[in-house]
C-alpha atoms as a PDB file:
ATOM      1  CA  UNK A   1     -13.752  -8.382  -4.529  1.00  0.00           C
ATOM      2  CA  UNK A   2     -15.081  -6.316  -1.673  1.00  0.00           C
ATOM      3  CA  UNK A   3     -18.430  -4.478  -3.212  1.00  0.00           C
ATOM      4  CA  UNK A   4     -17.173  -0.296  -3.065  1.00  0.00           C
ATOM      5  CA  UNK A   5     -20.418   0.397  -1.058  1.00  0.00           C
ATOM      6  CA  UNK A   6     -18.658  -1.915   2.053  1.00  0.00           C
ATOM      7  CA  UNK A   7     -15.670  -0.702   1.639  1.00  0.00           C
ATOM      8  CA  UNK A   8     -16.897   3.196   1.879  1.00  0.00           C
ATOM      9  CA  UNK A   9     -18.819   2.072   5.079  1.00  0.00           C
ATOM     10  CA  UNK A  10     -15.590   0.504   6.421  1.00  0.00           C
ATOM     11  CA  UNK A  11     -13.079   3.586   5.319  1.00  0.00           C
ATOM     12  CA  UNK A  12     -14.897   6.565   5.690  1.00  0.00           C
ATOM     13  CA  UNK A  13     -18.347   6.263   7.509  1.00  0.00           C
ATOM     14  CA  UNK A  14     -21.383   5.583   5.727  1.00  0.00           C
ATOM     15  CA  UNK A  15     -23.943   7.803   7.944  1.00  0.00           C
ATOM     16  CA  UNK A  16     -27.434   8.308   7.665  1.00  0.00           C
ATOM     17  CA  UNK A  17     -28.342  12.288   6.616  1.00  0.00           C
ATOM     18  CA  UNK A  18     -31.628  12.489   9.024  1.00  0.00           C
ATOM     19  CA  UNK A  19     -31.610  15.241  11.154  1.00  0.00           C
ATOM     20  CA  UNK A  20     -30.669  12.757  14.007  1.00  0.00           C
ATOM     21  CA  UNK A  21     -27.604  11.523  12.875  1.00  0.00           C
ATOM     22  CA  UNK A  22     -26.243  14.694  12.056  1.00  0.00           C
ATOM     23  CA  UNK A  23     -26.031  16.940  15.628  1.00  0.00           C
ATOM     24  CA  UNK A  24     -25.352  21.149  15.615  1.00  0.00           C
ATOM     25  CA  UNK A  25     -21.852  20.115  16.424  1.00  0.00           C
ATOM     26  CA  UNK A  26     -20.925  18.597  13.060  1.00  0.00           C
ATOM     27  CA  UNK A  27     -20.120  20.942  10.297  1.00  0.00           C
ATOM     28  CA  UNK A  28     -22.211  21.456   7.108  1.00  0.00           C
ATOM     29  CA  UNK A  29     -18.969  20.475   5.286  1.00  0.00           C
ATOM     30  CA  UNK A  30     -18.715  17.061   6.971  1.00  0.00           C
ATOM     31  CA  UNK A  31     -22.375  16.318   7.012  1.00  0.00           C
ATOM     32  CA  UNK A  32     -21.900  17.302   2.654  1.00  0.00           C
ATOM     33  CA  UNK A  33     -19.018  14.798   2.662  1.00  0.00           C
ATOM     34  CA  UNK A  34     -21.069  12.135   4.233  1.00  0.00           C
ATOM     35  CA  UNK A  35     -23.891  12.676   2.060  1.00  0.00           C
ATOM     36  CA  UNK A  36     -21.427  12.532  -1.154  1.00  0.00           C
ATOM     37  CA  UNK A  37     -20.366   9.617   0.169  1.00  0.00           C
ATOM     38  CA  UNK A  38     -24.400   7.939   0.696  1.00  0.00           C
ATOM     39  CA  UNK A  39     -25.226   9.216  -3.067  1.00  0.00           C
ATOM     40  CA  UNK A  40     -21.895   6.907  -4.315  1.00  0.00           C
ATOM     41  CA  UNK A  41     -23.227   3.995  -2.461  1.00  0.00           C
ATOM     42  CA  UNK A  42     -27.237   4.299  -2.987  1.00  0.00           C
ATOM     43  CA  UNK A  43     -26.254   4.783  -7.240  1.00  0.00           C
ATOM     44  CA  UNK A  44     -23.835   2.223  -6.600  1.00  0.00           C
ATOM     45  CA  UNK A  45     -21.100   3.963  -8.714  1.00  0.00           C
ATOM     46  CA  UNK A  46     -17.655   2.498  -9.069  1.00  0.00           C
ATOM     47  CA  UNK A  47     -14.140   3.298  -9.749  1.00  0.00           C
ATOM     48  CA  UNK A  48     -13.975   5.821 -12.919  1.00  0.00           C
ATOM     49  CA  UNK A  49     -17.798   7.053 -12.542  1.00  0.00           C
ATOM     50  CA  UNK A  50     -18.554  10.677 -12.724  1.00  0.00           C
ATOM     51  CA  UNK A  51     -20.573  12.113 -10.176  1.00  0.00           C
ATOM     52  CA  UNK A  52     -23.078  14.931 -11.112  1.00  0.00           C
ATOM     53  CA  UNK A  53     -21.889  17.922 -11.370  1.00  0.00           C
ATOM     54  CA  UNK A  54     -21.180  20.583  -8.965  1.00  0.00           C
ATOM     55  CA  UNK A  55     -24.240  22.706  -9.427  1.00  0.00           C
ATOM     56  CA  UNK A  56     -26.341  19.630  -9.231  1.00  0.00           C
ATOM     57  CA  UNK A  57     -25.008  18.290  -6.142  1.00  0.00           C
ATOM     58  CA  UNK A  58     -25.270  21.705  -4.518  1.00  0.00           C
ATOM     59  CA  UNK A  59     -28.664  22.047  -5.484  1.00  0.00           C
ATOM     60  CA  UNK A  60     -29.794  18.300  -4.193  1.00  0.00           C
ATOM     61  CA  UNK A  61     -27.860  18.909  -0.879  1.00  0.00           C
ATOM     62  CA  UNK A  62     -29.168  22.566  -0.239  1.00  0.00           C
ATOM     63  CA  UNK A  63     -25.255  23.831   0.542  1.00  0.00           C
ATOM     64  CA  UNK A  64     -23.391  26.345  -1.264  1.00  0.00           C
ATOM     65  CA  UNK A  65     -20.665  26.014  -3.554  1.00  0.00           C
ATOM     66  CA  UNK A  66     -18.224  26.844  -1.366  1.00  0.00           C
ATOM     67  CA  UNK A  67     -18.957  24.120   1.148  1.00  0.00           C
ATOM     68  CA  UNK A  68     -19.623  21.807  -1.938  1.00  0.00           C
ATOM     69  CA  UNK A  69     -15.995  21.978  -2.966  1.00  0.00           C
ATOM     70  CA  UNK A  70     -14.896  21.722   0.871  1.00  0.00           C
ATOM     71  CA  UNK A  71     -16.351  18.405   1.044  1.00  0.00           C
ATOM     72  CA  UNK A  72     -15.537  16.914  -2.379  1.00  0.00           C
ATOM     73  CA  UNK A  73     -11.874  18.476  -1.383  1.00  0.00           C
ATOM     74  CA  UNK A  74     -11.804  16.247   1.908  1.00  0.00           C
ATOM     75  CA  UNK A  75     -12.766  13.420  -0.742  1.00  0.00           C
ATOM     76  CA  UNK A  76     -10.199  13.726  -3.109  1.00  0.00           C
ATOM     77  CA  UNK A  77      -7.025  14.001   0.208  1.00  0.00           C
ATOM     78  CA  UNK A  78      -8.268  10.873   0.873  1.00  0.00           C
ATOM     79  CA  UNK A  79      -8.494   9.631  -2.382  1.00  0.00           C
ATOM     80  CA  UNK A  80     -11.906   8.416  -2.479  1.00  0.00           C
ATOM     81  CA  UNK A  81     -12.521  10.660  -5.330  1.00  0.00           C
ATOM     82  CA  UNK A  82     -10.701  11.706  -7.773  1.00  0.00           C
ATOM     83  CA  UNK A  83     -11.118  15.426  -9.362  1.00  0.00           C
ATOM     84  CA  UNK A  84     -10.212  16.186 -13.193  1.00  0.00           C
ATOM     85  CA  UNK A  85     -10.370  19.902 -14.306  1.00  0.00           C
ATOM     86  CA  UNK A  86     -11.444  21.249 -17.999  1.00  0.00           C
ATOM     87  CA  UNK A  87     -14.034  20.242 -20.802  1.00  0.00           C
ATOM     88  CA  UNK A  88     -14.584  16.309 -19.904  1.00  0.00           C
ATOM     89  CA  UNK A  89     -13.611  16.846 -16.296  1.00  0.00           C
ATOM     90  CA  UNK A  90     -15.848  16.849 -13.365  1.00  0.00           C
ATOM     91  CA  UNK A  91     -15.211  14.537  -9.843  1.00  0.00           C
ATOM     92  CA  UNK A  92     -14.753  10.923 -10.486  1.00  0.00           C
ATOM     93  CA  UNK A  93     -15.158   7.905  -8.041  1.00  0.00           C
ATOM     94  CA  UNK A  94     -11.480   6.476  -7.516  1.00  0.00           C
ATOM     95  CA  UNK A  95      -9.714   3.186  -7.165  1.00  0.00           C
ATOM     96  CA  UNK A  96     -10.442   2.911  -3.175  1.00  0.00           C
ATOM     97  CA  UNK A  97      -6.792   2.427  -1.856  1.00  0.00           C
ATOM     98  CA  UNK A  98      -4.673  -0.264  -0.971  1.00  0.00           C
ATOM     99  CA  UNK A  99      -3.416  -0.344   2.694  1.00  0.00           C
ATOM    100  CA  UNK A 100       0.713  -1.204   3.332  1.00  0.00           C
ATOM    101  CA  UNK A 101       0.032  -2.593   7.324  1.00  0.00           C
ATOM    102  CA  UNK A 102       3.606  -2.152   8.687  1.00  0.00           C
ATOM    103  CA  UNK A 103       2.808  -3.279  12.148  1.00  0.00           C
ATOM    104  CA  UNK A 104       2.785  -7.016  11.061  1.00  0.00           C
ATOM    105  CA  UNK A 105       5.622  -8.976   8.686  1.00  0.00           C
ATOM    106  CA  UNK A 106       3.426 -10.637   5.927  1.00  0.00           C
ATOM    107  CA  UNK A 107       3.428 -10.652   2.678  1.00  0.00           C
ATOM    108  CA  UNK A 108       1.422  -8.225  -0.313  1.00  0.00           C
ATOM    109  CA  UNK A 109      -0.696 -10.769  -1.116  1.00  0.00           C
ATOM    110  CA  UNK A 110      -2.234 -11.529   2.620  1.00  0.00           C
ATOM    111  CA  UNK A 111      -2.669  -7.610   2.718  1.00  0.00           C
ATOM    112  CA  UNK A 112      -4.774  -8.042  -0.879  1.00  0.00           C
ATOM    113  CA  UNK A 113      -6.846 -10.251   0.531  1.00  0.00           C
ATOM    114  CA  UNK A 114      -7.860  -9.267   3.608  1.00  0.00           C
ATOM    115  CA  UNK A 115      -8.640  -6.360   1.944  1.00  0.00           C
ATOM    116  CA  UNK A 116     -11.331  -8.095  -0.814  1.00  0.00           C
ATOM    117  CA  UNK A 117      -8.867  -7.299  -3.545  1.00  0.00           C
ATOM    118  CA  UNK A 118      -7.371 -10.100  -5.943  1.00  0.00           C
ATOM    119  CA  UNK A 119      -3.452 -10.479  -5.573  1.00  0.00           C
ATOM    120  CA  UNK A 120      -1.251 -11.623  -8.458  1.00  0.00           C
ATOM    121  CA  UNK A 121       2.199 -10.770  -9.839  1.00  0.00           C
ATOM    122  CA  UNK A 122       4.059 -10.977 -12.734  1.00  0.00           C
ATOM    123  CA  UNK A 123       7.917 -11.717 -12.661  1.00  0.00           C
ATOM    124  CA  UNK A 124       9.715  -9.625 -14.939  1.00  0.00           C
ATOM    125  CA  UNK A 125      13.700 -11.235 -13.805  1.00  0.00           C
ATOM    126  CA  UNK A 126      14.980 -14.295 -11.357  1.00  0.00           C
ATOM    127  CA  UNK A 127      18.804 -14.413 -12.100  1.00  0.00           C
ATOM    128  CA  UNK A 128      21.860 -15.110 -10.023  1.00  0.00           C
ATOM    129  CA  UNK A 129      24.007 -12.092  -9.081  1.00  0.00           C
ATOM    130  CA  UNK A 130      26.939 -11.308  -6.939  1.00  0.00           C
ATOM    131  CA  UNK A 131      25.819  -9.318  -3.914  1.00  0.00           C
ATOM    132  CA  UNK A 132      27.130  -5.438  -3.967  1.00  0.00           C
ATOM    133  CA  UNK A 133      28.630  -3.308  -1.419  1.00  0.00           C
ATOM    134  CA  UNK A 134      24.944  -2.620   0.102  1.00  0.00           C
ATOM    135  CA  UNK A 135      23.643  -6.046  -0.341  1.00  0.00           C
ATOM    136  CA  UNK A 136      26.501  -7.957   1.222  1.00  0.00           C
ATOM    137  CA  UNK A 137      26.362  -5.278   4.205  1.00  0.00           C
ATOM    138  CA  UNK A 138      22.790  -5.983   5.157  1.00  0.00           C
ATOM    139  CA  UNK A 139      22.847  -9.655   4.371  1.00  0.00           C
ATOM    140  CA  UNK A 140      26.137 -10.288   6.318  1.00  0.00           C
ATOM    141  CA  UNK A 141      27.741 -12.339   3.384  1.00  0.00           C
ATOM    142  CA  UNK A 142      30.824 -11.238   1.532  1.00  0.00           C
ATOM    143  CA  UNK A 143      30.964  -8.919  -1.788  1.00  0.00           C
ATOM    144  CA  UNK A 144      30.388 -10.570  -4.369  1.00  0.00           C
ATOM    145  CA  UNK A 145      29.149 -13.823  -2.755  1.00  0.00           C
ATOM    146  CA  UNK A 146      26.126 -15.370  -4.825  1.00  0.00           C
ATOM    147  CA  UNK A 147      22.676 -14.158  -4.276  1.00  0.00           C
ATOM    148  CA  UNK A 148      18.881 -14.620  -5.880  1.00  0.00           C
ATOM    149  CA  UNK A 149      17.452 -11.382  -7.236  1.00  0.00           C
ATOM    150  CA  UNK A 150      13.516 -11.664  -8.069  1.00  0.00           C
ATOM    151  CA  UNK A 151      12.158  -8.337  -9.435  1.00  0.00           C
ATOM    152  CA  UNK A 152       7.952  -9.128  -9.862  1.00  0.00           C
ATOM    153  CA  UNK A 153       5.335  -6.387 -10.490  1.00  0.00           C
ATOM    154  CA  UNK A 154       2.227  -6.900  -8.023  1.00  0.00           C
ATOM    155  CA  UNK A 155      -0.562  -6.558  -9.241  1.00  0.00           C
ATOM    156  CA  UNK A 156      -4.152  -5.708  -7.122  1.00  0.00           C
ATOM    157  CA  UNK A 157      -7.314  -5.966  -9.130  1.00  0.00           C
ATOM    158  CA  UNK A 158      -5.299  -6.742 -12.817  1.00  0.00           C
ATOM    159  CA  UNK A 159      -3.818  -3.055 -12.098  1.00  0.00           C
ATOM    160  CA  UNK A 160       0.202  -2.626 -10.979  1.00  0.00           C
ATOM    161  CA  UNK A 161      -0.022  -1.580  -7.419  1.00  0.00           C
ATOM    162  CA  UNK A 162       3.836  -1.963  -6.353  1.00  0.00           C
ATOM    163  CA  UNK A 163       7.116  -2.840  -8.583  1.00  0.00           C
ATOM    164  CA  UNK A 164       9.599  -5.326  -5.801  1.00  0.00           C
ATOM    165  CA  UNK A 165      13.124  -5.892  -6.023  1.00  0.00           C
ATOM    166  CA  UNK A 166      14.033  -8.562  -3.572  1.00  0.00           C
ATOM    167  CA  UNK A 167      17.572 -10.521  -3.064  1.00  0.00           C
ATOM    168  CA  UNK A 168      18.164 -13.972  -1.099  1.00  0.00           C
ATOM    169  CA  UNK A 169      21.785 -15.316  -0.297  1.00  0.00           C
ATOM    170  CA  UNK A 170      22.080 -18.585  -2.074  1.00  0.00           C
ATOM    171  CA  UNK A 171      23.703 -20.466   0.626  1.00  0.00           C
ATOM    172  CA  UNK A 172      20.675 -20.393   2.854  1.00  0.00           C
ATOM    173  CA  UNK A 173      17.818 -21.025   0.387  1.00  0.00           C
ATOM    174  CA  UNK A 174      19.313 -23.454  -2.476  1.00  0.00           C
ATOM    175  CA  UNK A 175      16.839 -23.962  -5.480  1.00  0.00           C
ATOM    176  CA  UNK A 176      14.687 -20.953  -4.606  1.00  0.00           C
ATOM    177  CA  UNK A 177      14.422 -20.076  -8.200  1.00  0.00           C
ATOM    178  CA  UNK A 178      13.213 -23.392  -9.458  1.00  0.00           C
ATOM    179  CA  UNK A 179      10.116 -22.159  -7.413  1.00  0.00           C
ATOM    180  CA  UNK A 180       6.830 -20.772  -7.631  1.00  0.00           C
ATOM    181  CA  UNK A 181       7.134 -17.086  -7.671  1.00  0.00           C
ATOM    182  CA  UNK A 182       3.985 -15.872  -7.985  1.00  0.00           C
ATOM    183  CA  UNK A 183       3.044 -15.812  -4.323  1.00  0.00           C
ATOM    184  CA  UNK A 184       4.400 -15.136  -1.190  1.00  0.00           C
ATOM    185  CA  UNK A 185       8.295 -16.087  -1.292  1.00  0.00           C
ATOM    186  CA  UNK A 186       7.379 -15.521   2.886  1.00  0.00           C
ATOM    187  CA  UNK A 187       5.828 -18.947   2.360  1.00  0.00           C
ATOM    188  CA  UNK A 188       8.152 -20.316   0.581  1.00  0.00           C
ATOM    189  CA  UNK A 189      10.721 -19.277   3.077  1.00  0.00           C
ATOM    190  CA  UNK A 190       8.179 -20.493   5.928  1.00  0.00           C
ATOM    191  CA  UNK A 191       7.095 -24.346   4.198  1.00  0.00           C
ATOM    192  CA  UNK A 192      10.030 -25.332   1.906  1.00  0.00           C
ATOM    193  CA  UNK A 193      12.874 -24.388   4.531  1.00  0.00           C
ATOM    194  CA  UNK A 194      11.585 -24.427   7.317  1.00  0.00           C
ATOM    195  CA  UNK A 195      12.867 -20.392   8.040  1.00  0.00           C
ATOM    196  CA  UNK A 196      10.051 -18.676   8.831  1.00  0.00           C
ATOM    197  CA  UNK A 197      10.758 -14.450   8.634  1.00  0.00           C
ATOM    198  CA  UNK A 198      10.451 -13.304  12.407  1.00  0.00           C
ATOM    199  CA  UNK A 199      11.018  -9.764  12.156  1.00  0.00           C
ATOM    200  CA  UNK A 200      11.990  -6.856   9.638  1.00  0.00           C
ATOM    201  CA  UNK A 201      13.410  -3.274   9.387  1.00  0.00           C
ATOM    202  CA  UNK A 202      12.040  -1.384   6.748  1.00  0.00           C
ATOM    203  CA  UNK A 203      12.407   2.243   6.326  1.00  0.00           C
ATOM    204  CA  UNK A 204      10.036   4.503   4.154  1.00  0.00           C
ATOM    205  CA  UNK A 205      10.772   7.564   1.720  1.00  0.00           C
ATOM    206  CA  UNK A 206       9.134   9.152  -0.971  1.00  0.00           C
ATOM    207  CA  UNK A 207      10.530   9.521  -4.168  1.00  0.00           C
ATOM    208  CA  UNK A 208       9.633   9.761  -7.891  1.00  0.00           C
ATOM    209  CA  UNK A 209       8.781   7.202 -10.673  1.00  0.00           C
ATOM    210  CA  UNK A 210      11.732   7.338 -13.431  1.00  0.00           C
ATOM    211  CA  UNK A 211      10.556   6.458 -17.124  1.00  0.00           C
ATOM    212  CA  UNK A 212      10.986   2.490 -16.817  1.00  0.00           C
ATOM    213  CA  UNK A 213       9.911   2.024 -13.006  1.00  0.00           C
ATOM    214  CA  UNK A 214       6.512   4.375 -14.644  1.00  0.00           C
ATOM    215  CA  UNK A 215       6.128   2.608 -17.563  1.00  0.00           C
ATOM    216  CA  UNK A 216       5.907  -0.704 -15.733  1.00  0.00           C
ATOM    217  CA  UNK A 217       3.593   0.956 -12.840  1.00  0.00           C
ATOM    218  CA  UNK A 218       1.363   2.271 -15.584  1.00  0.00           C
ATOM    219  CA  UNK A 219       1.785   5.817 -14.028  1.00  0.00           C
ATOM    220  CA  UNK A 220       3.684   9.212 -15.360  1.00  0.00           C
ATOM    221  CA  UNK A 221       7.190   9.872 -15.474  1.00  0.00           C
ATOM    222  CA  UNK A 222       7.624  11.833 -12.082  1.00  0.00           C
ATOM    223  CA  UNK A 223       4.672  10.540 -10.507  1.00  0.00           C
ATOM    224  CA  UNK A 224       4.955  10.081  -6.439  1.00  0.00           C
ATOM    225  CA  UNK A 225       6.047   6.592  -5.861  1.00  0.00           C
ATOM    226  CA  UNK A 226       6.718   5.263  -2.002  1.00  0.00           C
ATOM    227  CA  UNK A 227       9.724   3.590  -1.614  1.00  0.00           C
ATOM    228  CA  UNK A 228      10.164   0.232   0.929  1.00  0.00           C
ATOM    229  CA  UNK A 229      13.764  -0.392   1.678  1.00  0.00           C
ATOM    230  CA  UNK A 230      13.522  -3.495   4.489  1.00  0.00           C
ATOM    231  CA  UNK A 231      16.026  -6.177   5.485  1.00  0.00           C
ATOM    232  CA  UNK A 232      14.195  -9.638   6.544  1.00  0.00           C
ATOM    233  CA  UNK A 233      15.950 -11.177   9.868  1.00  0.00           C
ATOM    234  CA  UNK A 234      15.020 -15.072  11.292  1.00  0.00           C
ATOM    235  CA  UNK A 235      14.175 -16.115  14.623  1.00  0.00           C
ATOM    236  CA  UNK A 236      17.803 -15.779  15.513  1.00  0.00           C
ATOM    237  CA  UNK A 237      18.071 -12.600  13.988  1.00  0.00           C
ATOM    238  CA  UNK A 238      20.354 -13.048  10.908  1.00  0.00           C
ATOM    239  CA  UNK A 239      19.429 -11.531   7.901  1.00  0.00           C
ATOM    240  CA  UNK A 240      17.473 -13.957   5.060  1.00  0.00           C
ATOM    241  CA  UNK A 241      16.475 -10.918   2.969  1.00  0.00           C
ATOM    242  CA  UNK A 242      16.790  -7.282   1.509  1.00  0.00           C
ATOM    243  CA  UNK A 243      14.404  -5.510  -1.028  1.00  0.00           C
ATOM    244  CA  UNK A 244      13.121  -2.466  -1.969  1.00  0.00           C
ATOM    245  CA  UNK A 245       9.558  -2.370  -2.769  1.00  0.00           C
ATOM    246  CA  UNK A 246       8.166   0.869  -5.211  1.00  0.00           C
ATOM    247  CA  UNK A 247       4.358   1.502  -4.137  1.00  0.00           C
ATOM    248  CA  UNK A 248       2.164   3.594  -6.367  1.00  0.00           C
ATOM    249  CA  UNK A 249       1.511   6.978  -4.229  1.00  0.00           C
ATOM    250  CA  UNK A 250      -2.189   7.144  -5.650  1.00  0.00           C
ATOM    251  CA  UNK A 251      -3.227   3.467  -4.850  1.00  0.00           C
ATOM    252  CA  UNK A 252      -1.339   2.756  -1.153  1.00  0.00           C
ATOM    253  CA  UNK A 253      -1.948   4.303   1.967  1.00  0.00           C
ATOM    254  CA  UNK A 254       0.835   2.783   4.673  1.00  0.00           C
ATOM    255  CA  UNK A 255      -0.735   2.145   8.350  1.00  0.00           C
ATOM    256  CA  UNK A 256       0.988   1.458  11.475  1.00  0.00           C
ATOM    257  CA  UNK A 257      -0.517   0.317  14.994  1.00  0.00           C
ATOM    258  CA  UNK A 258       1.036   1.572  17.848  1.00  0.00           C
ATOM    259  CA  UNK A 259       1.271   1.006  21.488  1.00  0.00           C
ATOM    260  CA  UNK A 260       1.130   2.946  24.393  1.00  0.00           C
ATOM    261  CA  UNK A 261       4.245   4.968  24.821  1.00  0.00           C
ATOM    262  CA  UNK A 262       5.772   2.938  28.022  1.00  0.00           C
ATOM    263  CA  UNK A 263       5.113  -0.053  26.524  1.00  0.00           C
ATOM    264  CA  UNK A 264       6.223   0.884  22.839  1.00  0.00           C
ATOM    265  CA  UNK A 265       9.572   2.708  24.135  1.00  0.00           C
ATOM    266  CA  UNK A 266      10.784  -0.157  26.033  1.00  0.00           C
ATOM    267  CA  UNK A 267      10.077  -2.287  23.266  1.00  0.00           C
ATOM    268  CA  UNK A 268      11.626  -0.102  20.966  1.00  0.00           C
ATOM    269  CA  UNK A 269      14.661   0.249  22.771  1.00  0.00           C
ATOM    270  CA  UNK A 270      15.302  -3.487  22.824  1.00  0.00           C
ATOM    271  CA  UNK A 271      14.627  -3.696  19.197  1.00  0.00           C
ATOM    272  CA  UNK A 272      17.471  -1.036  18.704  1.00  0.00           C
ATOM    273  CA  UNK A 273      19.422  -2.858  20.737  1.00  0.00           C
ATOM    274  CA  UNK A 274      19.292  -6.071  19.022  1.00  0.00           C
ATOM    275  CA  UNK A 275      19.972  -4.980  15.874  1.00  0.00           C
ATOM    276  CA  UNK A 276      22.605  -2.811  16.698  1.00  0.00           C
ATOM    277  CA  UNK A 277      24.445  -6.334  18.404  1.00  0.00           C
ATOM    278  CA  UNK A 278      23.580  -8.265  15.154  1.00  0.00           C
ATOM    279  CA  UNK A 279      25.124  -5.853  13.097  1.00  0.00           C
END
């Protein structure tokens, strides 16, 4: 796993707090953030650590209060820190999070990875099932027509980072079940049927976690969950898959790259227009 102190450099800017380094023009809240962030890294606290506390900080940093909580504020939005009120509370170093790239189609795992953290997953169902009204529409098959539902909790790190619900029609991936689920089903797609996934629509909405999808995400009733509804399309743009991925909203952050706008409109536009002649 990625050491926290690299991945603080990476996410949020380790900087040096001589004079130098830290011009009129930036604010004595962001230079206090940046040296919050150097005291993490030089004690080499991790996840669930307690920093000192508020007076202490304020005294070592010579800021106020005021700018103090500014700073550690600007730490907790981006959920570097995490900050727990009453007797026992204080500011506490949090899980860094896990980034959801949308611009390419992979799978979880290769987005664990590249990120330093360790990917597994446990599968809590694999059962045959005849596809629904919604199912059949995005998969182009007939209701009721036989398809694979897997439903695995990922995990990053040992901890529950997203709860999946993905379904396969039957007719185009035969055996799938008798296989190795605890990867990427991408590369089982990709090696064992030669169907590699070219391109996806997903679309992305927050909700909130009821009792069971909490108790299996290890997170309170209610809590913010972001939900991944995508459909899965081959290199000749029929559909292979649909699922709807739950992400913890305290341990995901969702990026996107985009392109320059006369590029990315054009390209956009096409994209539209395929899908609207495949459906």
């Amino acid at each position: 796993m990625v050491p926290l102190r690299s991945i603080l450099q990476n996410r949020i800017g380790m900087v040096s707090t001589s004079p130098q380094n830290h011009p009129d023009s930036v604010s004595a809240v962001e230079g206090t953030r940046e040296k919050v962030v150097e005291l993490i890294a030089k004690r080499q606290l991790g996840p669930g650590d307690r920093l000192p506390s508020e007076r202490e900080l304020a005294d070592t940093f010579k800021v106020s209060r005021t700018t103090l909580r500014e700073a550690l504020g600007m730490l907790a939005r981006s959920g570097y820190v995490v900050r727990r009120p009453g007797r026992g509370g204080g500011t506490f170093v949090n899980q860094p999070k896990v980034e959801r790239d949308l611009s390419f189609l992979t799978g979880l795992p290769g987005h664990l990875r590249r990120q330093g953290h360790e990917s597994s997953a446990q599968v809590l169902s694999a059962r045959l099932m005849g596809a629904d009204s919604w199912t059949a529409g995005e998969l182009q098959i007939p209701e009721d027509a036989l398809v694979y539902e897997i439903v695995r909790l990922r995990l990053a790190d040992g901890e529950p980072i997203s709860l999946e619900r993905n379904r396969f029609p039957t007719e185009r991936f035969p055996g799938l079940l008798e296989k190795p689920m605890g990867g990427s089903i991408y590369d089982i797609l990709r090696n064992d049927y030669d169907v590699p996934p070219k391109r996806a629509q997903e679309r992305i909405e927050p909700t909130a976690a009821s009792a069971t999808e909490a108790a299996m995400l290890g997170v309170r009733e209610g809590e913010p969950l972001l939900a991944v509804e995508r459909v899965t399309y081959d290199a000749n743009g029929i559909p292979i898959e649909v699922g709807r991925d739950l992400f913890r909203g305290d341990r995901t952050r969702v990026v996107v790259w985009v392109e320059s706008p006369e590029d990315s409109i054009v390209e956009v536009e096409k994209r539209a227009e395929s899908l609207s002649a495949s459906w």
